[in-house]
PDB file of N, CA and C in Angstrom:
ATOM      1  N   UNK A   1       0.835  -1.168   0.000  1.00  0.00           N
ATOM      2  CA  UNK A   1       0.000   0.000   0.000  1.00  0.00           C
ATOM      3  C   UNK A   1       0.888   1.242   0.000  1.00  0.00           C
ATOM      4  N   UNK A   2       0.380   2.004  -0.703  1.00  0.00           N
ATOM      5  CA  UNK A   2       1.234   3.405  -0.802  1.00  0.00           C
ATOM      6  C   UNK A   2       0.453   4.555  -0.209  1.00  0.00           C
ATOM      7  N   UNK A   3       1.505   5.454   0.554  1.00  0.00           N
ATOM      8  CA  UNK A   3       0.927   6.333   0.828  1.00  0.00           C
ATOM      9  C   UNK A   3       1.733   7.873   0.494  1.00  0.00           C
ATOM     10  N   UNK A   4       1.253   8.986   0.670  1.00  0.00           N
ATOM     11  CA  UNK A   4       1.874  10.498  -0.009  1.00  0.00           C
ATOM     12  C   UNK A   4       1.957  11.636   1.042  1.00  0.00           C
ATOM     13  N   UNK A   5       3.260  12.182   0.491  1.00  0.00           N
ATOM     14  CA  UNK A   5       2.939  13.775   1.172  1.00  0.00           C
ATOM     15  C   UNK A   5       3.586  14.478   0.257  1.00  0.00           C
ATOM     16  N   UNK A   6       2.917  15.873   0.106  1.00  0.00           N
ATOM     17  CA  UNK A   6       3.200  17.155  -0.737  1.00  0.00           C
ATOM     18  C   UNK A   6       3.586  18.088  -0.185  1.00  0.00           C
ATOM     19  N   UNK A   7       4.579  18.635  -0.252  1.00  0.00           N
ATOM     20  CA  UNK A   7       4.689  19.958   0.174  1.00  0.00           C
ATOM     21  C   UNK A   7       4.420  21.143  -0.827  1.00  0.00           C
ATOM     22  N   UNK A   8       3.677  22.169  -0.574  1.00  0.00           N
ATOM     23  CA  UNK A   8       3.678  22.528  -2.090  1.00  0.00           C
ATOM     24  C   UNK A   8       4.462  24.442  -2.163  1.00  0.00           C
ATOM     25  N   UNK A   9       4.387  24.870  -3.134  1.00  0.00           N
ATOM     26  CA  UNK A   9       5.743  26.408  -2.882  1.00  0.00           C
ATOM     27  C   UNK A   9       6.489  26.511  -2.222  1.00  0.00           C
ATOM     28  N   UNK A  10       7.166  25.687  -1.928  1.00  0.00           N
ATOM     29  CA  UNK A  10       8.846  25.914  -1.324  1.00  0.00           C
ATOM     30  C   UNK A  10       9.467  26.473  -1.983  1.00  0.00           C
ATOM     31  N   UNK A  11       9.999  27.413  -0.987  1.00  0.00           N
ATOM     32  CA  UNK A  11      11.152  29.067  -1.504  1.00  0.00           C
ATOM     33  C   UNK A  11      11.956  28.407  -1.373  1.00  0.00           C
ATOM     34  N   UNK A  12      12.520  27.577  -2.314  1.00  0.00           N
ATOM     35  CA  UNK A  12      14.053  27.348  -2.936  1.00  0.00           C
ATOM     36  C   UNK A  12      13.683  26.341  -4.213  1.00  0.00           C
ATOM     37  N   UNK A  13      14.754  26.344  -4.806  1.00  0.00           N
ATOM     38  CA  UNK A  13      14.986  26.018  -6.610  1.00  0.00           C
ATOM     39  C   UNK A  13      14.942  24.336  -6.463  1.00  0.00           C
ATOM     40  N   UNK A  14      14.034  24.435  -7.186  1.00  0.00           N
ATOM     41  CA  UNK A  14      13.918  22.670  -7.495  1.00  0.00           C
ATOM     42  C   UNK A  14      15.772  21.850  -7.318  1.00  0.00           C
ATOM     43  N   UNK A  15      16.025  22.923  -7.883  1.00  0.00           N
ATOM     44  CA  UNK A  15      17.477  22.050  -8.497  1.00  0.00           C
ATOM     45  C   UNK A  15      18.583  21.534  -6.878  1.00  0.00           C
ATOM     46  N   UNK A  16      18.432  22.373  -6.076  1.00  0.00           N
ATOM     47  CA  UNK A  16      18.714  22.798  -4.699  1.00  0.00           C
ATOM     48  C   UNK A  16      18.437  21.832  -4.103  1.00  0.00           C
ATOM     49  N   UNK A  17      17.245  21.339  -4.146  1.00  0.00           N
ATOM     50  CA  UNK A  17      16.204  20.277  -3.297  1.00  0.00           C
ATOM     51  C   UNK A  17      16.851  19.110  -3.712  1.00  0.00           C
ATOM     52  N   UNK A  18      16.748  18.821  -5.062  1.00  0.00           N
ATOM     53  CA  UNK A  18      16.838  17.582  -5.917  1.00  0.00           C
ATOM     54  C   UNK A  18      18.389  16.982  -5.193  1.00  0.00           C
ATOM     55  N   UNK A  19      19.349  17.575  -4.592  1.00  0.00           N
ATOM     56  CA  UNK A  19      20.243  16.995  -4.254  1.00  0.00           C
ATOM     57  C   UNK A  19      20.416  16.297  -2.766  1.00  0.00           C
ATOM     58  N   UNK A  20      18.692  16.752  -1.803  1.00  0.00           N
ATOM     59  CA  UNK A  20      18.792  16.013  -0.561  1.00  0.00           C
ATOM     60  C   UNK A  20      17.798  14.801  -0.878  1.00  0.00           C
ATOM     61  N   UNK A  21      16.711  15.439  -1.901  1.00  0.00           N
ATOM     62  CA  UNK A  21      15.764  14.042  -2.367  1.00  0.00           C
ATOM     63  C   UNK A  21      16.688  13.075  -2.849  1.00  0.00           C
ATOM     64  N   UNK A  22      17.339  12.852  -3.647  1.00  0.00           N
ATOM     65  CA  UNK A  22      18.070  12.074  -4.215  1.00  0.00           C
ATOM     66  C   UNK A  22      18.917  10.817  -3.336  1.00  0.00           C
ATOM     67  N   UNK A  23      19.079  11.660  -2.716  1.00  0.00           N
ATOM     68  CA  UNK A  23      19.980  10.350  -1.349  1.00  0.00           C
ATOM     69  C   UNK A  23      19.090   9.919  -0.193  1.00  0.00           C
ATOM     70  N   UNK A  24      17.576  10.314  -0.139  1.00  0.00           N
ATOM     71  CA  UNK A  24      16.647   9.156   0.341  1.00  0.00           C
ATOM     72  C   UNK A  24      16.118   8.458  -0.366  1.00  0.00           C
ATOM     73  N   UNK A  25      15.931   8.123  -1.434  1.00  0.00           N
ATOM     74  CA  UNK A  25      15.389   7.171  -2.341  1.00  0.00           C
ATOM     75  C   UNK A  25      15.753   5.898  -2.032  1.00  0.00           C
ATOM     76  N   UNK A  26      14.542   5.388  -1.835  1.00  0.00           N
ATOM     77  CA  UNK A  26      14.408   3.933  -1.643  1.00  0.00           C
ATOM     78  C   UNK A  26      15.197   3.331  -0.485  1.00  0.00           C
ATOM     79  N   UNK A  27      15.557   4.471   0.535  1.00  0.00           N
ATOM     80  CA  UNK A  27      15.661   3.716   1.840  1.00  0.00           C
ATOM     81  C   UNK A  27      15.003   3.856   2.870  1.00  0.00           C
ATOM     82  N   UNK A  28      14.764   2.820   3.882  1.00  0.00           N
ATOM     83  CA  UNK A  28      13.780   2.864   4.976  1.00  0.00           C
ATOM     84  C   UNK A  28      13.298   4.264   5.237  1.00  0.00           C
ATOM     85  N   UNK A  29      11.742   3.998   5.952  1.00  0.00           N
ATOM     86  CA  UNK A  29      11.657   5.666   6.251  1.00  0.00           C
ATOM     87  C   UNK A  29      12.452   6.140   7.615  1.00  0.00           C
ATOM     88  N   UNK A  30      12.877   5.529   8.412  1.00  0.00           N
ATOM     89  CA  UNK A  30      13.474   5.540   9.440  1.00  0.00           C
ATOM     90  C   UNK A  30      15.298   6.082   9.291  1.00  0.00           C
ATOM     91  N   UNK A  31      15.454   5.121   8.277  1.00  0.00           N
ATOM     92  CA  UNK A  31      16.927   5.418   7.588  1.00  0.00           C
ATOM     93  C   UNK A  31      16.612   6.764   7.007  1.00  0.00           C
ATOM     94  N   UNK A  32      16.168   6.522   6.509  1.00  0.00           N
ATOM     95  CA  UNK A  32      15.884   8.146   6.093  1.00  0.00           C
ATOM     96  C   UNK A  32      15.860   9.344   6.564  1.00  0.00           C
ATOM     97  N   UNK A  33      15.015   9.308   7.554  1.00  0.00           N
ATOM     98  CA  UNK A  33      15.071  10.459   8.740  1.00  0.00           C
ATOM     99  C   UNK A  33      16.411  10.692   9.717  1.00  0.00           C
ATOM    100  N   UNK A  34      17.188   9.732   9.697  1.00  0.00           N
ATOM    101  CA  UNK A  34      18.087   9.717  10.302  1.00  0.00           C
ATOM    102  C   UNK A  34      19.396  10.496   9.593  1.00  0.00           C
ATOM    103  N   UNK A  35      19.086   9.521   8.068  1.00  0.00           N
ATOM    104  CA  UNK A  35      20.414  10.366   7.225  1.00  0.00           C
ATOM    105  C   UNK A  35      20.122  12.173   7.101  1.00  0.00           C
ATOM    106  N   UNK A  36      18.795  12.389   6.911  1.00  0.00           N
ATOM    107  CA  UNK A  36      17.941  13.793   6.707  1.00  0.00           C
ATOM    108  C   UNK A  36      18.797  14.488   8.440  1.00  0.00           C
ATOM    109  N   UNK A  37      18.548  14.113   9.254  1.00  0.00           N
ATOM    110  CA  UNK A  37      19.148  14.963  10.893  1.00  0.00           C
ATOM    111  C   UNK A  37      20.413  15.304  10.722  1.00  0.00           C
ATOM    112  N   UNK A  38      21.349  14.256   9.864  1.00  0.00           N
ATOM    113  CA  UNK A  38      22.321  15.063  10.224  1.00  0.00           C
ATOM    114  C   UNK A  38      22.936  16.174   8.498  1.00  0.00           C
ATOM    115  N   UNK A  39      22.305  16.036   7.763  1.00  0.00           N
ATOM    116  CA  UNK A  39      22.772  16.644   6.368  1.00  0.00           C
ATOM    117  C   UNK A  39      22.615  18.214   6.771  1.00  0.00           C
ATOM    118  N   UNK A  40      23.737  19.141   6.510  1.00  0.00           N
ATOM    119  CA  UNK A  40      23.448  20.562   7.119  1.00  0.00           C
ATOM    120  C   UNK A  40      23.097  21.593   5.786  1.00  0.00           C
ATOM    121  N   UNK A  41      21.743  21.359   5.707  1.00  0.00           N
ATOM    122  CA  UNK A  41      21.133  21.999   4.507  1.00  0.00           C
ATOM    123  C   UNK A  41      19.165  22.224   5.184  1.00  0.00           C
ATOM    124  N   UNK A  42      19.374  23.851   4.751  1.00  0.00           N
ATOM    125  CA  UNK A  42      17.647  24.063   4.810  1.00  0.00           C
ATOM    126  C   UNK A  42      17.136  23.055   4.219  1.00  0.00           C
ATOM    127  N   UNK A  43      17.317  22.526   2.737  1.00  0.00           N
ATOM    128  CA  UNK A  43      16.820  21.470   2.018  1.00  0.00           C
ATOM    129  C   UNK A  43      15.910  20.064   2.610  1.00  0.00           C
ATOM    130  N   UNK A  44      17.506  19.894   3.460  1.00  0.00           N
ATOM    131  CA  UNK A  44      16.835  18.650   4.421  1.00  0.00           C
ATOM    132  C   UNK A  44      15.654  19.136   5.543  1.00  0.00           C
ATOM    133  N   UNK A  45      15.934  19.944   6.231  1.00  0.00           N
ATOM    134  CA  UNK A  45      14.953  20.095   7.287  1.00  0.00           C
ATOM    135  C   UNK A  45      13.778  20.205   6.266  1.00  0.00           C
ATOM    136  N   UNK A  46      13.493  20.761   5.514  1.00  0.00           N
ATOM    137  CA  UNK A  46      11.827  20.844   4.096  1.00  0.00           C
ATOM    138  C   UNK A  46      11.731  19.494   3.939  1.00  0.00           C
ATOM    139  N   UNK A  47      12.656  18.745   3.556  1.00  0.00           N
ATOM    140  CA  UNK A  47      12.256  17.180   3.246  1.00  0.00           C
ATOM    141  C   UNK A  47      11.590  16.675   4.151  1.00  0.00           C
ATOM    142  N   UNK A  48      12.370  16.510   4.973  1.00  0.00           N
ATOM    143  CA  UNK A  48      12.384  15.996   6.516  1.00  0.00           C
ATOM    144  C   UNK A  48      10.646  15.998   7.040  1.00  0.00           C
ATOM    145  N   UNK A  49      10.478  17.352   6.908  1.00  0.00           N
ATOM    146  CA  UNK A  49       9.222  18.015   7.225  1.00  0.00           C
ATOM    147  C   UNK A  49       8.035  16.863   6.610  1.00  0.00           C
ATOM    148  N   UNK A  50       8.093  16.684   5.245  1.00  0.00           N
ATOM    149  CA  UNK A  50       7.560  16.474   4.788  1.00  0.00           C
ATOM    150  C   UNK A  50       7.783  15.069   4.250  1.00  0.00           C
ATOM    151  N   UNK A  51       8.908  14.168   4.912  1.00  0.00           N
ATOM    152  CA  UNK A  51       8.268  12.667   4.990  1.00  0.00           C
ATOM    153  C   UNK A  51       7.902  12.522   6.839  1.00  0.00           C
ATOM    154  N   UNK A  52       7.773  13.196   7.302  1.00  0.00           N
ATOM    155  CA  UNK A  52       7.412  13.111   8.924  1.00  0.00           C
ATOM    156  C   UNK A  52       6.267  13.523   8.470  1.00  0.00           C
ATOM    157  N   UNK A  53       5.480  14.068   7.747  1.00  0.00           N
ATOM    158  CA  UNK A  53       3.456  14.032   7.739  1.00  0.00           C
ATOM    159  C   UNK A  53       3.932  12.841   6.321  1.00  0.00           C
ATOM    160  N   UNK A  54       4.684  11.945   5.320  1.00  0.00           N
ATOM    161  CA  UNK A  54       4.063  10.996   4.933  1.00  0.00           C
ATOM    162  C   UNK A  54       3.862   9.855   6.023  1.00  0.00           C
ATOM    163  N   UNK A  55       4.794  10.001   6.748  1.00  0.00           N
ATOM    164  CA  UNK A  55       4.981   8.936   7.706  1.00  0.00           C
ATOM    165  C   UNK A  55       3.807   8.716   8.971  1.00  0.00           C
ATOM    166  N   UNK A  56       3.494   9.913   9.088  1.00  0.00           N
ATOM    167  CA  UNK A  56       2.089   9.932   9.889  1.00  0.00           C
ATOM    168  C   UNK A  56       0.658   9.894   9.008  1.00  0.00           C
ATOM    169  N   UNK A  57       0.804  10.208   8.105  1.00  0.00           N
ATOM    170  CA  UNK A  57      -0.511   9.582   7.019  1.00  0.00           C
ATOM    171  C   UNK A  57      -0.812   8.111   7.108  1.00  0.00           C
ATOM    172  N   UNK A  58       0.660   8.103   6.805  1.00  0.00           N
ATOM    173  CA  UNK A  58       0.655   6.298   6.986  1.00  0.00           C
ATOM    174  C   UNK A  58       0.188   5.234   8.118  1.00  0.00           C
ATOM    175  N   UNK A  59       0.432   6.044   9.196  1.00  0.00           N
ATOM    176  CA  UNK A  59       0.571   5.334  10.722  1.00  0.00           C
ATOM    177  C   UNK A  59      -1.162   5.522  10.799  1.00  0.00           C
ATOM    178  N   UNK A  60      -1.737   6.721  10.943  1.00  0.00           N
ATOM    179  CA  UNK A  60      -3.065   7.789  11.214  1.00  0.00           C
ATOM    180  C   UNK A  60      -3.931   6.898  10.325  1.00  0.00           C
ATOM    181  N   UNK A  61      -3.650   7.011   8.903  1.00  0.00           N
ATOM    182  CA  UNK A  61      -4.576   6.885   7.990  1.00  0.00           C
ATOM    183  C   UNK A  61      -4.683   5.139   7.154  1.00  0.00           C
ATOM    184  N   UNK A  62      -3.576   4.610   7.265  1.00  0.00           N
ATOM    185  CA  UNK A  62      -3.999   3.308   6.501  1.00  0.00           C
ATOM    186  C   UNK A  62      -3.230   2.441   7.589  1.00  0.00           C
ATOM    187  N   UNK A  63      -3.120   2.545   9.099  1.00  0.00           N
ATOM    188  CA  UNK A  63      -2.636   1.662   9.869  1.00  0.00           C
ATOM    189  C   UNK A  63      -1.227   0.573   9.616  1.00  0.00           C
ATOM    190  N   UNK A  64      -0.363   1.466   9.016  1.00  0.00           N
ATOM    191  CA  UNK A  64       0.879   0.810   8.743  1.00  0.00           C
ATOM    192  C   UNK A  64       1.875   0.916   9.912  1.00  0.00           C
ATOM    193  N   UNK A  65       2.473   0.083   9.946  1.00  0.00           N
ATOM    194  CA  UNK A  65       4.149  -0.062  11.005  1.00  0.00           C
ATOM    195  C   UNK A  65       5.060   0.972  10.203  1.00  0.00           C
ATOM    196  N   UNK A  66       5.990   1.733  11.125  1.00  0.00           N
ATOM    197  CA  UNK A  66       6.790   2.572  10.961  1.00  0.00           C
ATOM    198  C   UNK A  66       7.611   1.886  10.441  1.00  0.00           C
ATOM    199  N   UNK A  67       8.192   0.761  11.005  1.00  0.00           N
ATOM    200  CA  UNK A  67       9.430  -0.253  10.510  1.00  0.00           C
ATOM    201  C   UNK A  67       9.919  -0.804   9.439  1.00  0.00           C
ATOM    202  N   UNK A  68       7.977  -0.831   8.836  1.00  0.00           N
ATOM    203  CA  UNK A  68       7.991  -1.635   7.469  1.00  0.00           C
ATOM    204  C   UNK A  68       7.978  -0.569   6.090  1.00  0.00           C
ATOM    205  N   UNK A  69       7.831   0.909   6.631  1.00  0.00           N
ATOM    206  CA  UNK A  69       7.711   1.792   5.573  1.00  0.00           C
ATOM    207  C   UNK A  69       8.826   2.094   4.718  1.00  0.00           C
ATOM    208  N   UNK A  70       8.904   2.000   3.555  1.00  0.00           N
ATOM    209  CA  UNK A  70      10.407   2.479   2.741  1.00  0.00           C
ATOM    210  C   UNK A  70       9.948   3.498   1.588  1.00  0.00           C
ATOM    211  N   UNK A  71      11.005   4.307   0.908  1.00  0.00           N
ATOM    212  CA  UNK A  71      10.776   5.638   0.468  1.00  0.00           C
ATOM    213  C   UNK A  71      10.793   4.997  -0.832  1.00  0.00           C
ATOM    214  N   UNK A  72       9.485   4.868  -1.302  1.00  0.00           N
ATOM    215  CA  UNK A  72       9.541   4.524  -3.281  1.00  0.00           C
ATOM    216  C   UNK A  72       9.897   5.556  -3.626  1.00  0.00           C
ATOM    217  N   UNK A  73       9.534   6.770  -3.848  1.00  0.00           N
ATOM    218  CA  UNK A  73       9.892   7.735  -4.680  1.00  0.00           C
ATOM    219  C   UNK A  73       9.738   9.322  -3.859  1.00  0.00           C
ATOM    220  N   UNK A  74      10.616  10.141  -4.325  1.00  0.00           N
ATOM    221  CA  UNK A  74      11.119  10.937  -3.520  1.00  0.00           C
ATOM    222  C   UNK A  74      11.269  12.318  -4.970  1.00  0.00           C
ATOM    223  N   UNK A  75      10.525  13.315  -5.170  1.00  0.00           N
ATOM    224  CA  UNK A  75      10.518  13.855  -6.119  1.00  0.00           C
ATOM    225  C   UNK A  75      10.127  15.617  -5.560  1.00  0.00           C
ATOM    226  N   UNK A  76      11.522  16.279  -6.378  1.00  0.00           N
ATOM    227  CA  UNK A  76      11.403  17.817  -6.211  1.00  0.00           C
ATOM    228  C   UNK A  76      11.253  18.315  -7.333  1.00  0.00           C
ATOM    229  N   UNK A  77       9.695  18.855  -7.364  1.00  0.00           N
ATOM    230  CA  UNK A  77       9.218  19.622  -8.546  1.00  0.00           C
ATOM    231  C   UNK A  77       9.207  20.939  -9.098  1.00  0.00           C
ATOM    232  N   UNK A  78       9.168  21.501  -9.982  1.00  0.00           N
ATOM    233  CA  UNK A  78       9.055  22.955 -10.293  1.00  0.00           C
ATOM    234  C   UNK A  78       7.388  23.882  -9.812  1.00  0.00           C
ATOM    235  N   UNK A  79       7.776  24.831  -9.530  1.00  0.00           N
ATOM    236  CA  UNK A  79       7.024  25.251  -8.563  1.00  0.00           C
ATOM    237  C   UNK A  79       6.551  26.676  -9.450  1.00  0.00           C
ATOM    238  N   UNK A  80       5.736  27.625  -9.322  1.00  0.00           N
ATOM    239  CA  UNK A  80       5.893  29.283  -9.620  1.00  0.00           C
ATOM    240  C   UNK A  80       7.124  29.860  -9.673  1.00  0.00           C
ATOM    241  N   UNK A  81       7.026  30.893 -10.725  1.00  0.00           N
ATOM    242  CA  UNK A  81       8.839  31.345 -10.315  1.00  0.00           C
ATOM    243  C   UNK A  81       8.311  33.132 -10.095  1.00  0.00           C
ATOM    244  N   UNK A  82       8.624  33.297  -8.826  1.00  0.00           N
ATOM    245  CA  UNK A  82       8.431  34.775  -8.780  1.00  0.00           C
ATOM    246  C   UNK A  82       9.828  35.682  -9.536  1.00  0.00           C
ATOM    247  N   UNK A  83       9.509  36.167 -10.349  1.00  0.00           N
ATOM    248  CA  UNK A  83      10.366  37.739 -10.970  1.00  0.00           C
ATOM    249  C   UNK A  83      10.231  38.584 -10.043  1.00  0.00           C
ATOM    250  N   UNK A  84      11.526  39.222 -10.138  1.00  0.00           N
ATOM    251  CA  UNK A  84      11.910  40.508  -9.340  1.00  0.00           C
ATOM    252  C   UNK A  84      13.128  40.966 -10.414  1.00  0.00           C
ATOM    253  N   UNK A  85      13.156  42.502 -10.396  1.00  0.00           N
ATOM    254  CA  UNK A  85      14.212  43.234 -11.274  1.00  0.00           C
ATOM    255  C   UNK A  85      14.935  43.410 -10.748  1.00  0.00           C
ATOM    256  N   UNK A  86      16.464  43.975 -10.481  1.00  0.00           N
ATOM    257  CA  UNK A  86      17.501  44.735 -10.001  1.00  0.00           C
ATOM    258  C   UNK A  86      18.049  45.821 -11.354  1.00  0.00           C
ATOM    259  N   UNK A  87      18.228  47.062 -10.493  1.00  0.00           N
ATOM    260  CA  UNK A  87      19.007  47.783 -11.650  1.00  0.00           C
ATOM    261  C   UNK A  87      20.018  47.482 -12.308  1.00  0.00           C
ATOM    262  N   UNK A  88      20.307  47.913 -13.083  1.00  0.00           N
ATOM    263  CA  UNK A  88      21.770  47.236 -14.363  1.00  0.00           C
ATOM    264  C   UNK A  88      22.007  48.615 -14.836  1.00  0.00           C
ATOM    265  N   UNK A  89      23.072  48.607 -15.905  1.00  0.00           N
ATOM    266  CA  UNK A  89      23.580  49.467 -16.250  1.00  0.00           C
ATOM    267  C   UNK A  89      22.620  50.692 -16.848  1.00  0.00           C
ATOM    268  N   UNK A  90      22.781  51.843 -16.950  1.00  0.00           N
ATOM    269  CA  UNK A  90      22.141  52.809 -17.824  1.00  0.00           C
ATOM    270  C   UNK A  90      20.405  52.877 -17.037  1.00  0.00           C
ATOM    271  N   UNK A  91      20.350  52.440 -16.393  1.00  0.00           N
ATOM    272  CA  UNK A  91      18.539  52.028 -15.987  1.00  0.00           C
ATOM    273  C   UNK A  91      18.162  51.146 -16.198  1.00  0.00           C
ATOM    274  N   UNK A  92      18.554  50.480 -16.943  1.00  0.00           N
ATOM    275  CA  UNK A  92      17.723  49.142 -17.301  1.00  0.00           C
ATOM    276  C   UNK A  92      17.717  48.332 -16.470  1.00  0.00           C
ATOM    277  N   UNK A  93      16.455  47.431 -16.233  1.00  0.00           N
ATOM    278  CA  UNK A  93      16.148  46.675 -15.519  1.00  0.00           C
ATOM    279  C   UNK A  93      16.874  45.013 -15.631  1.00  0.00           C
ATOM    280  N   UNK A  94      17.628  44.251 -14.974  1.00  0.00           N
ATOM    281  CA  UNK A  94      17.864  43.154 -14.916  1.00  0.00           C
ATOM    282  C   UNK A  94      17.119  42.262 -14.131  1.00  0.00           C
ATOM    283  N   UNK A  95      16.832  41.073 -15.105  1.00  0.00           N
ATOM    284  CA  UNK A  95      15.459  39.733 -14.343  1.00  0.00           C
ATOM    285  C   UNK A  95      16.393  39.066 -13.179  1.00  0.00           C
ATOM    286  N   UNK A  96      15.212  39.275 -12.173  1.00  0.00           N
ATOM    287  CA  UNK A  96      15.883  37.755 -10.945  1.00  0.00           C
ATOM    288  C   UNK A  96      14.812  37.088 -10.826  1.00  0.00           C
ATOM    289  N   UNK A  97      14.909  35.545 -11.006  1.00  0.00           N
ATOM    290  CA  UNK A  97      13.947  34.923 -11.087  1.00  0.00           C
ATOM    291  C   UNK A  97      14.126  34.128  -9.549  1.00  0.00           C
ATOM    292  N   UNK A  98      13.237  34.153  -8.603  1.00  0.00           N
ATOM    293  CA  UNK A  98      13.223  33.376  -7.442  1.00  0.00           C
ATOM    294  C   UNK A  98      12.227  32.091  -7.884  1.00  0.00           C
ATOM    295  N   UNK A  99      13.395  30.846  -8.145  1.00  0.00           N
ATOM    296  CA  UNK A  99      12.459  29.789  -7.953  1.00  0.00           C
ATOM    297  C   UNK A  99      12.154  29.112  -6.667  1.00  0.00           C
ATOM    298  N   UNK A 100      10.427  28.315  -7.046  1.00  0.00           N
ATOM    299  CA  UNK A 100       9.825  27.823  -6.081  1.00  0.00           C
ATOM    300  C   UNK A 100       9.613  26.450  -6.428  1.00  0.00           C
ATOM    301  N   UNK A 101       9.515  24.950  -5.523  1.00  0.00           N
ATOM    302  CA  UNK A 101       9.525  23.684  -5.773  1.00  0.00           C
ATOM    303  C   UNK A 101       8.711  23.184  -4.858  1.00  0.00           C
ATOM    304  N   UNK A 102       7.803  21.932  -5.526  1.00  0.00           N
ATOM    305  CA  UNK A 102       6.871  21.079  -4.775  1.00  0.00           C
ATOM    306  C   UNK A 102       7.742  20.213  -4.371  1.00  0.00           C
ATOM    307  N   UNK A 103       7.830  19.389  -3.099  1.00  0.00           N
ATOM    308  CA  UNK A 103       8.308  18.206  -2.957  1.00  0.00           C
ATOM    309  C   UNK A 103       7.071  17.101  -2.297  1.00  0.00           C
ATOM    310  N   UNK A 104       7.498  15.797  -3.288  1.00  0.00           N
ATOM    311  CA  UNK A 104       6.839  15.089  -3.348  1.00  0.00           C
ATOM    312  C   UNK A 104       7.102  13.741  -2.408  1.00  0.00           C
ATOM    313  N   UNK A 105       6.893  13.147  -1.542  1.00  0.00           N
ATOM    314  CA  UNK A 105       7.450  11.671  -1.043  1.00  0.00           C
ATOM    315  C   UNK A 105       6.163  10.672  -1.125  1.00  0.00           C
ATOM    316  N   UNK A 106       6.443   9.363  -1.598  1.00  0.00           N
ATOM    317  CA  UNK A 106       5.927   8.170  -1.546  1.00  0.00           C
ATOM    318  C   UNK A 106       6.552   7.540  -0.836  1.00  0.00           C
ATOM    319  N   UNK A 107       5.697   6.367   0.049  1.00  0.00           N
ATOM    320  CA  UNK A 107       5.939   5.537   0.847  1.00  0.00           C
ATOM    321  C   UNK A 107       5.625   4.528   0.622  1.00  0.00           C
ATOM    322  N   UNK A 108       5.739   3.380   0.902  1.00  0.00           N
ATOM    323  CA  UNK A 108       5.313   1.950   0.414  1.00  0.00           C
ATOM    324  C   UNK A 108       5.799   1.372   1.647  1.00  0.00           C
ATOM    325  N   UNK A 109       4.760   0.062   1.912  1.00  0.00           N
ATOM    326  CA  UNK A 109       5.019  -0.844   2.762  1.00  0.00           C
ATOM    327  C   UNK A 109       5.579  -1.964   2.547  1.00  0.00           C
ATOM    328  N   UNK A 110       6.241  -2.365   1.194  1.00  0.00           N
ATOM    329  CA  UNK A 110       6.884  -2.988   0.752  1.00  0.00           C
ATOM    330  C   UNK A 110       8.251  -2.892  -0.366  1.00  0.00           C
TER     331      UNK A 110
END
């Protein structure tokens, strides 16, 4: 049985994220949370966040063991991108694009 959590507009760049999602994939959810405590990145604590409510969906909502849960898929998405200008030479306006990312976790009991 599978279960989900979303986080959705997170103020930081998909691309940013994609490098703490990447190294929980497909290990225990427990292992997981553990490797997530000590990685020293905002990134992780957002992940983190957000397999601690898949992990309680799971427990709350379809009566699964913590023990038996492992991370199928682990996905940081593209999000809104807020624009903002800064001045540049002569007046002209230069683009800053602040990207924003969904992160996604699946859980499986097998």
């Amino acid at each position: 049985m599978e279960v989900h959590a979303i986080t959705r507009n997170v103020r930081m760049s998909p691309q940013k994220m994609r490098e703490v999602v990447r190294q929980i994939q497909g290990m225990p959810a427990e292992r997981a949370m553990a490797v997530l405590a000590v990685v020293p990145r905002k990134s992780a604590r957002l992940v983190a966040k957000t397999l601690k409510s898949a992990i309680a969906n799971a427990e709350n909502n379809k009566n699964l063991k913590t023990g038996t849960l492992r991370v199928k898929e682990a996905v940081a998405g593209r999000a809104g991108i807020l624009r903002r200008f800064t001045p540049k030479a002569r007046g002209s306006p230069g683009p800053v694009l602040k990207r924003n990312c969904h992160i996604k976790i699946v859980l499986s009991d097998h």
